[in-house]
PDB file of N, CA and C in Angstrom:
ATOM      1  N   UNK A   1     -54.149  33.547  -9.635  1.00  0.00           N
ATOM      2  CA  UNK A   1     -53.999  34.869  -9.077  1.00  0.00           C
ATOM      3  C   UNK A   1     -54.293  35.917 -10.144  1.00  0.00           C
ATOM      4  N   UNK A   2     -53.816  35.822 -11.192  1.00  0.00           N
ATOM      5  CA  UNK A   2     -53.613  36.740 -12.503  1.00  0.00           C
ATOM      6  C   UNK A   2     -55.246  36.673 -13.196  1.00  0.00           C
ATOM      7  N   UNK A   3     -55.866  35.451 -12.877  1.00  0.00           N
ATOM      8  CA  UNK A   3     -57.035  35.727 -13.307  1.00  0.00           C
ATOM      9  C   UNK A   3     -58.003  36.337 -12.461  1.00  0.00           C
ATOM     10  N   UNK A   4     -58.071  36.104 -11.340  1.00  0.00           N
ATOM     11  CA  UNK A   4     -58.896  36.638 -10.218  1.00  0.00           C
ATOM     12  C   UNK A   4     -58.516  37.985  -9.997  1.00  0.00           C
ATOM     13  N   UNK A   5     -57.632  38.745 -10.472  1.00  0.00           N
ATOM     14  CA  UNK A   5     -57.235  39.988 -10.325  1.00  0.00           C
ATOM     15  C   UNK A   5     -57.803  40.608 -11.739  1.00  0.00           C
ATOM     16  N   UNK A   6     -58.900  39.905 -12.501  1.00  0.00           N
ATOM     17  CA  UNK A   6     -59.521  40.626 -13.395  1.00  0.00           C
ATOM     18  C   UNK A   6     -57.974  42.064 -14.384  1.00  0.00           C
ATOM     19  N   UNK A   7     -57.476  41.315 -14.721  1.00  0.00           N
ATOM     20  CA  UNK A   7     -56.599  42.525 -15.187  1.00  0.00           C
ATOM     21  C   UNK A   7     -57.092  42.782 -16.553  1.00  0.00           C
ATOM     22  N   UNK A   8     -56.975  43.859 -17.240  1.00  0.00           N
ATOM     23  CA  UNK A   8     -56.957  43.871 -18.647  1.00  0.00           C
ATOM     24  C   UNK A   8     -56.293  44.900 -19.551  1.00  0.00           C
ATOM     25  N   UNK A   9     -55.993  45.436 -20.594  1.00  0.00           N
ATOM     26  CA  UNK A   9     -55.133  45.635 -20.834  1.00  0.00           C
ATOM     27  C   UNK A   9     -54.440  47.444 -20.724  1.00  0.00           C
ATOM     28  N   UNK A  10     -55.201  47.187 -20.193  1.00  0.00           N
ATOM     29  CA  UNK A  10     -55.344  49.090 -19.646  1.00  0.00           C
ATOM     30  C   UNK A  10     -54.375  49.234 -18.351  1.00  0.00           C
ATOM     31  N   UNK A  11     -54.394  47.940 -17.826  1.00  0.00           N
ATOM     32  CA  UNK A  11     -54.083  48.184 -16.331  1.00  0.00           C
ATOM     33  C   UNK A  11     -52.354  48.166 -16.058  1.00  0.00           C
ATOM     34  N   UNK A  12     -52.146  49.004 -15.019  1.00  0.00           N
ATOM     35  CA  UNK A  12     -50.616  48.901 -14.724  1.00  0.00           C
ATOM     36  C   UNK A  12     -50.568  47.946 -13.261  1.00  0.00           C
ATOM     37  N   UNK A  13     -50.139  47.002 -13.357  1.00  0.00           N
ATOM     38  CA  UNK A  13     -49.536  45.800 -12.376  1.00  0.00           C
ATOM     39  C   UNK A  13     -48.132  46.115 -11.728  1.00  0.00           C
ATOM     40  N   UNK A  14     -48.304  46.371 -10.530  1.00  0.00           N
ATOM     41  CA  UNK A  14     -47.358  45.909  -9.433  1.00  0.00           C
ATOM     42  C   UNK A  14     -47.034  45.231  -9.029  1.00  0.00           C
ATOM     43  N   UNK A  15     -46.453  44.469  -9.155  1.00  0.00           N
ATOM     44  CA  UNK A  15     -45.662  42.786  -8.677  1.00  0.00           C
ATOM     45  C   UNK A  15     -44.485  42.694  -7.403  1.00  0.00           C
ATOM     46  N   UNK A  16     -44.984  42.723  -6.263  1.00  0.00           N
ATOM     47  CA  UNK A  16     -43.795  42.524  -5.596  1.00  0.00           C
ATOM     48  C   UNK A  16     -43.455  41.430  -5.356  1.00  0.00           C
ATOM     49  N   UNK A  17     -41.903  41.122  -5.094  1.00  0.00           N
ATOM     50  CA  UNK A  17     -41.628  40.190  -5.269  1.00  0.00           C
ATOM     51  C   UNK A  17     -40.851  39.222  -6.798  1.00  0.00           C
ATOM     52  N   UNK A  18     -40.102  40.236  -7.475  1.00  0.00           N
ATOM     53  CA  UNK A  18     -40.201  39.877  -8.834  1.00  0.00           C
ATOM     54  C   UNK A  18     -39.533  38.561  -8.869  1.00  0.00           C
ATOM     55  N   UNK A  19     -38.455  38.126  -8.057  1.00  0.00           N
ATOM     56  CA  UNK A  19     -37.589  36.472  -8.269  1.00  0.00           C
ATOM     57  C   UNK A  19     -37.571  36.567  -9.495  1.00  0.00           C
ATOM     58  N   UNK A  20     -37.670  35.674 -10.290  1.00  0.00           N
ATOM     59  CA  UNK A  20     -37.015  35.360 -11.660  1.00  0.00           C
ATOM     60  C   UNK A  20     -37.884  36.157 -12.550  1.00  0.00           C
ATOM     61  N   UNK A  21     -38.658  36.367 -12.468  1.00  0.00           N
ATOM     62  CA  UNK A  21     -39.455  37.571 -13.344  1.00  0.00           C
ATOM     63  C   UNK A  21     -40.364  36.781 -14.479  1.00  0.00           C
ATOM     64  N   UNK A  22     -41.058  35.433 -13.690  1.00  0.00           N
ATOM     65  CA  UNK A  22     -41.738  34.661 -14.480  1.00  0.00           C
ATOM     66  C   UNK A  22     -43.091  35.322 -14.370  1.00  0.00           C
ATOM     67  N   UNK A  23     -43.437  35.341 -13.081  1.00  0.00           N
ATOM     68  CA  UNK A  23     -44.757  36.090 -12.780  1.00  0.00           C
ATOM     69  C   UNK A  23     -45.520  37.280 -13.629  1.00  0.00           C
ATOM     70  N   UNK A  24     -44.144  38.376 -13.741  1.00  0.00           N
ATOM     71  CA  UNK A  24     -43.961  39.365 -14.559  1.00  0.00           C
ATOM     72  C   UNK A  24     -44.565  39.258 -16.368  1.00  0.00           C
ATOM     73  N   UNK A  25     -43.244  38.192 -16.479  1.00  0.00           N
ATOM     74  CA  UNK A  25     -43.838  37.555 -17.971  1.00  0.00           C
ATOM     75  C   UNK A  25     -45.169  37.838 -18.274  1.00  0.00           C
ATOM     76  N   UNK A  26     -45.774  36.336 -17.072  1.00  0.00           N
ATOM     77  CA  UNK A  26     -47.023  35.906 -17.561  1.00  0.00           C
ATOM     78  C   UNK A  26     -47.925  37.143 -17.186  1.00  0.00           C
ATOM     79  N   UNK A  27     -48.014  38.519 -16.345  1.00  0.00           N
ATOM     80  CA  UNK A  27     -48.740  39.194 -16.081  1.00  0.00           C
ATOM     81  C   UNK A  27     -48.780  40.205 -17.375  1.00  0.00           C
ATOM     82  N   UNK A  28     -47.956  40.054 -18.331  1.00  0.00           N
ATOM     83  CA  UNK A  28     -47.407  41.078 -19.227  1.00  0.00           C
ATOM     84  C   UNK A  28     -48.595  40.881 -20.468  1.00  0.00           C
ATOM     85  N   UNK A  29     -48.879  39.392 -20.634  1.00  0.00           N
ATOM     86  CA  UNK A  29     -49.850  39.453 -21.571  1.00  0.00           C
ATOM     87  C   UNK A  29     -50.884  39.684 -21.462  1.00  0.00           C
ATOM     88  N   UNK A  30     -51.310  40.124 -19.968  1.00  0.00           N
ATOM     89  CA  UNK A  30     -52.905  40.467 -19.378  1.00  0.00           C
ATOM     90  C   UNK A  30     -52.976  42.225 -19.306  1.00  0.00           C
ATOM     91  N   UNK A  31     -51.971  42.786 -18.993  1.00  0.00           N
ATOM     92  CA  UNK A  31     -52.006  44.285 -18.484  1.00  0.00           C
ATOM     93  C   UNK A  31     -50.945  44.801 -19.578  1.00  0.00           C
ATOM     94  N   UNK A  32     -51.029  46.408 -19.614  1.00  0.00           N
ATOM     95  CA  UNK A  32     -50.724  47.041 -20.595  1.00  0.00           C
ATOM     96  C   UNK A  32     -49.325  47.614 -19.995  1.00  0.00           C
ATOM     97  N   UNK A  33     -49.123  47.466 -18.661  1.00  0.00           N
ATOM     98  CA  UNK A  33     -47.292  47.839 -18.371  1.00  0.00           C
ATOM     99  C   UNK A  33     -47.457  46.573 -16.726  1.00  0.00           C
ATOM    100  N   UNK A  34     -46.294  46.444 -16.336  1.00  0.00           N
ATOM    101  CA  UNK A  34     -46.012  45.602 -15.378  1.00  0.00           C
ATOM    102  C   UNK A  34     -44.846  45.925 -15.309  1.00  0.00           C
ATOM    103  N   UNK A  35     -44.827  46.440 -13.461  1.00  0.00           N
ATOM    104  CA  UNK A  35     -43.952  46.695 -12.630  1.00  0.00           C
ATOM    105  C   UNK A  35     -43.646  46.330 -11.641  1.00  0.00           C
ATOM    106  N   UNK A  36     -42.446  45.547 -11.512  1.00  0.00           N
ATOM    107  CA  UNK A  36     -42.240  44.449 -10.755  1.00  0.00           C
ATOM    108  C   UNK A  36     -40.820  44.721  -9.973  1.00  0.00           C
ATOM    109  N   UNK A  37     -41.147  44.595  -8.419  1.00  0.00           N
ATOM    110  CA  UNK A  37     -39.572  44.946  -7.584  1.00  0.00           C
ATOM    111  C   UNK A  37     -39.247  43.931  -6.793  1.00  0.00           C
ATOM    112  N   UNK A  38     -37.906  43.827  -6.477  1.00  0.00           N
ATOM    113  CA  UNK A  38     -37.364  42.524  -5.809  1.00  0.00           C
ATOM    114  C   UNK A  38     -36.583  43.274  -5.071  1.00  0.00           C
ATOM    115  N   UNK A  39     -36.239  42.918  -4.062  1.00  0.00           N
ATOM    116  CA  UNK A  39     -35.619  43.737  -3.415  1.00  0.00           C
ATOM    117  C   UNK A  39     -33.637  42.784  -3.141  1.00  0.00           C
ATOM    118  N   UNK A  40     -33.800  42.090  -3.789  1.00  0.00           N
ATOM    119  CA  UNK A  40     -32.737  41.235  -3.645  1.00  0.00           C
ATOM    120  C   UNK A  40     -31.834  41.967  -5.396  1.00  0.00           C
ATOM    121  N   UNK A  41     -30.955  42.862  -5.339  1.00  0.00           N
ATOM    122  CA  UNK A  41     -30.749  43.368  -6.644  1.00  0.00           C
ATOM    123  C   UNK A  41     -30.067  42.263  -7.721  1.00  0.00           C
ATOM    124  N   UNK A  42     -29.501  41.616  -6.989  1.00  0.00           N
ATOM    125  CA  UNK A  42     -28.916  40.425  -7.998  1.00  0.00           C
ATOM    126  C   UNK A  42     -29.713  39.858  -8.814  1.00  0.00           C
ATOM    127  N   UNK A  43     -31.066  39.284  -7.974  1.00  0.00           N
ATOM    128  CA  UNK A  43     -32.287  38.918  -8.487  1.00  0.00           C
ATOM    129  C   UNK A  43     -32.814  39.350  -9.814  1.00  0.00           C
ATOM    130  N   UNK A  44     -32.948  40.900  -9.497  1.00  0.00           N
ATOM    131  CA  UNK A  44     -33.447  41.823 -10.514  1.00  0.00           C
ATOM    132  C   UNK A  44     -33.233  42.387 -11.416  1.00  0.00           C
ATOM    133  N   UNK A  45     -31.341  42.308 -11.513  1.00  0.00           N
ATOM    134  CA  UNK A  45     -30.670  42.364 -12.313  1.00  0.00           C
ATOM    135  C   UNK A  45     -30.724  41.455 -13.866  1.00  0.00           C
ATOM    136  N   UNK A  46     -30.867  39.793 -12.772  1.00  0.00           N
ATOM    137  CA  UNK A  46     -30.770  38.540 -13.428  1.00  0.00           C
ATOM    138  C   UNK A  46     -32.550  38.485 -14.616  1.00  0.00           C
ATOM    139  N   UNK A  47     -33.675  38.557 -13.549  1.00  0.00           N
ATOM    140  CA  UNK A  47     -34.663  39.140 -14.394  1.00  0.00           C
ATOM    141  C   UNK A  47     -34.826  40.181 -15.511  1.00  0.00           C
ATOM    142  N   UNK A  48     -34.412  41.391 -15.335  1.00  0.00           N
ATOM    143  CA  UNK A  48     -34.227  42.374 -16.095  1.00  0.00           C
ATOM    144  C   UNK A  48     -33.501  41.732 -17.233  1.00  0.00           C
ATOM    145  N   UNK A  49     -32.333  40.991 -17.407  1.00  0.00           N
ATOM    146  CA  UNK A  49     -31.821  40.307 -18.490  1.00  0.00           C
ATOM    147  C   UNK A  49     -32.366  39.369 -19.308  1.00  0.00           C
ATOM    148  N   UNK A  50     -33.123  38.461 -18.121  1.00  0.00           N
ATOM    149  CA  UNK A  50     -33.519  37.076 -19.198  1.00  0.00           C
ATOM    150  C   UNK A  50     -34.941  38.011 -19.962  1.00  0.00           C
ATOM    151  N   UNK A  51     -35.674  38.795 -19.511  1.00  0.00           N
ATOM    152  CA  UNK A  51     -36.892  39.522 -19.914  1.00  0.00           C
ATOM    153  C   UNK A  51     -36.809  40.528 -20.999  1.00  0.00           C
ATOM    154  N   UNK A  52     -35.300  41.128 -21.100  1.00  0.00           N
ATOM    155  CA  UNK A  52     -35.287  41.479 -22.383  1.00  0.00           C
ATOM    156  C   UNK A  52     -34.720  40.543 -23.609  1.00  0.00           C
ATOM    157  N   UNK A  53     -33.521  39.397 -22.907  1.00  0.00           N
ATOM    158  CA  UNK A  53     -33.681  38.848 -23.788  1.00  0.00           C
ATOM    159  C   UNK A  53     -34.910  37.913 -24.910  1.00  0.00           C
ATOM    160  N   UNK A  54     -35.520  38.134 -24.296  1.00  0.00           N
ATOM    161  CA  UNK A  54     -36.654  37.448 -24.592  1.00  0.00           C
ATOM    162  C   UNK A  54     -37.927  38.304 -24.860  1.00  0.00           C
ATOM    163  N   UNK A  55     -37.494  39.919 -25.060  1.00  0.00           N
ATOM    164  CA  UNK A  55     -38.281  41.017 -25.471  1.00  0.00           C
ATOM    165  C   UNK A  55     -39.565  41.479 -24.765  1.00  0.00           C
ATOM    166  N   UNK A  56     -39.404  40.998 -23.635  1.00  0.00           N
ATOM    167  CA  UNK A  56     -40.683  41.819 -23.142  1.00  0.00           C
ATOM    168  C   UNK A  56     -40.239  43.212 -22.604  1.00  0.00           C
ATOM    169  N   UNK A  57     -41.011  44.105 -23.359  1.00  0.00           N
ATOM    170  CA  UNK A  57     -41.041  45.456 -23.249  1.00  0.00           C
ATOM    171  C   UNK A  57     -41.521  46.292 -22.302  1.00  0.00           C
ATOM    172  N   UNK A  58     -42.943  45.354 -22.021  1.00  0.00           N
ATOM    173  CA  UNK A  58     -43.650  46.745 -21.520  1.00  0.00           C
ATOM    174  C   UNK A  58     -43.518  45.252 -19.719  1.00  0.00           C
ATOM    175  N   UNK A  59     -42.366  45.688 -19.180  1.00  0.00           N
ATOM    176  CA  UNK A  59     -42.125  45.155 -18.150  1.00  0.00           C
ATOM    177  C   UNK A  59     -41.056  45.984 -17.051  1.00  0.00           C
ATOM    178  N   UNK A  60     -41.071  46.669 -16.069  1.00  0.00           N
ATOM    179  CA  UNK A  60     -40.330  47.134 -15.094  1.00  0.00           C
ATOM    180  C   UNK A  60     -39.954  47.000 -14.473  1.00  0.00           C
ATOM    181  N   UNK A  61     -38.219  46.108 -14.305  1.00  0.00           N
ATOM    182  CA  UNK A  61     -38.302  45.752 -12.630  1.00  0.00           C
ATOM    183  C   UNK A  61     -37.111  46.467 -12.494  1.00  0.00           C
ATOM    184  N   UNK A  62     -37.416  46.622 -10.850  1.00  0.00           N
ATOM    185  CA  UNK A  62     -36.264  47.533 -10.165  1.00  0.00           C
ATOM    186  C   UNK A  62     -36.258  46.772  -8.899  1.00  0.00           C
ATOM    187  N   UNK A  63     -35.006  47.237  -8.531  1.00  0.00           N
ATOM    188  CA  UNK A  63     -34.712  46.566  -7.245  1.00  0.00           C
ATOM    189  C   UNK A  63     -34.373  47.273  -6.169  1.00  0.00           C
ATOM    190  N   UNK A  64     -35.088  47.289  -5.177  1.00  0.00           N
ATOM    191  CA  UNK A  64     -35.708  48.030  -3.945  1.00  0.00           C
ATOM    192  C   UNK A  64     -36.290  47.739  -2.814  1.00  0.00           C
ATOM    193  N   UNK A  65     -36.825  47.604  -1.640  1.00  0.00           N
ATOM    194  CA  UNK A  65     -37.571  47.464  -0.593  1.00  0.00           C
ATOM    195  C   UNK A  65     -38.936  47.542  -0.745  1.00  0.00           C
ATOM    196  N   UNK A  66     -39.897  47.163  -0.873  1.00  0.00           N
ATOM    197  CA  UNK A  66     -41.386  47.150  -1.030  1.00  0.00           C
ATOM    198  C   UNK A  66     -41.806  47.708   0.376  1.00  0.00           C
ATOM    199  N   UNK A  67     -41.189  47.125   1.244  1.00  0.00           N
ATOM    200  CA  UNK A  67     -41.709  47.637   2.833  1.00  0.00           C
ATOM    201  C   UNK A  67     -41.465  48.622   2.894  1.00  0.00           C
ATOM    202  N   UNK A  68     -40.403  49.857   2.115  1.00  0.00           N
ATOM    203  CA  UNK A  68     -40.244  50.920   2.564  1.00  0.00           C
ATOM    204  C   UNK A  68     -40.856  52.003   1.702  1.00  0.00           C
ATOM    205  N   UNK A  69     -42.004  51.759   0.655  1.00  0.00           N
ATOM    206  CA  UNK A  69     -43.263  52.347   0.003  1.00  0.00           C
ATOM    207  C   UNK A  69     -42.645  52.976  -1.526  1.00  0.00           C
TER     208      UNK A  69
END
């Protein structure tokens, strides 16, 4: 997916759907910010933690409704 979406490092990524915020990770070393929402907040909470522990910076997740724009 991450390759066929031609990303590079300029680009800002929208990820819906964040779940564990692996996707996120791996989109982080292709694009220059990645923003990623789950709409389940526990979820995103739990992501938001393991992702800084593990220092990724230029990563955004919030937790919200995607269907509701």
């Amino acid at each position: 997916m991450a390759e066929a979406a031609e990303i590079d490092r300029h680009d800002t990524v929208l990820e819906v759907g964040a779940g564990s915020g692996y996707a996120a990770a791996v989109l982080r070393h292709l694009a220059g910010q990645v923003v990623a929402i789950e709409r389940h907040p526990a979820l995103a909470e739990k992501a938001m933690a393991r992702l800084a522990r593990l220092g990724r910076h230029n990563i955004d997740i919030r937790a919200g409704d995607a269907t509701k724009g």
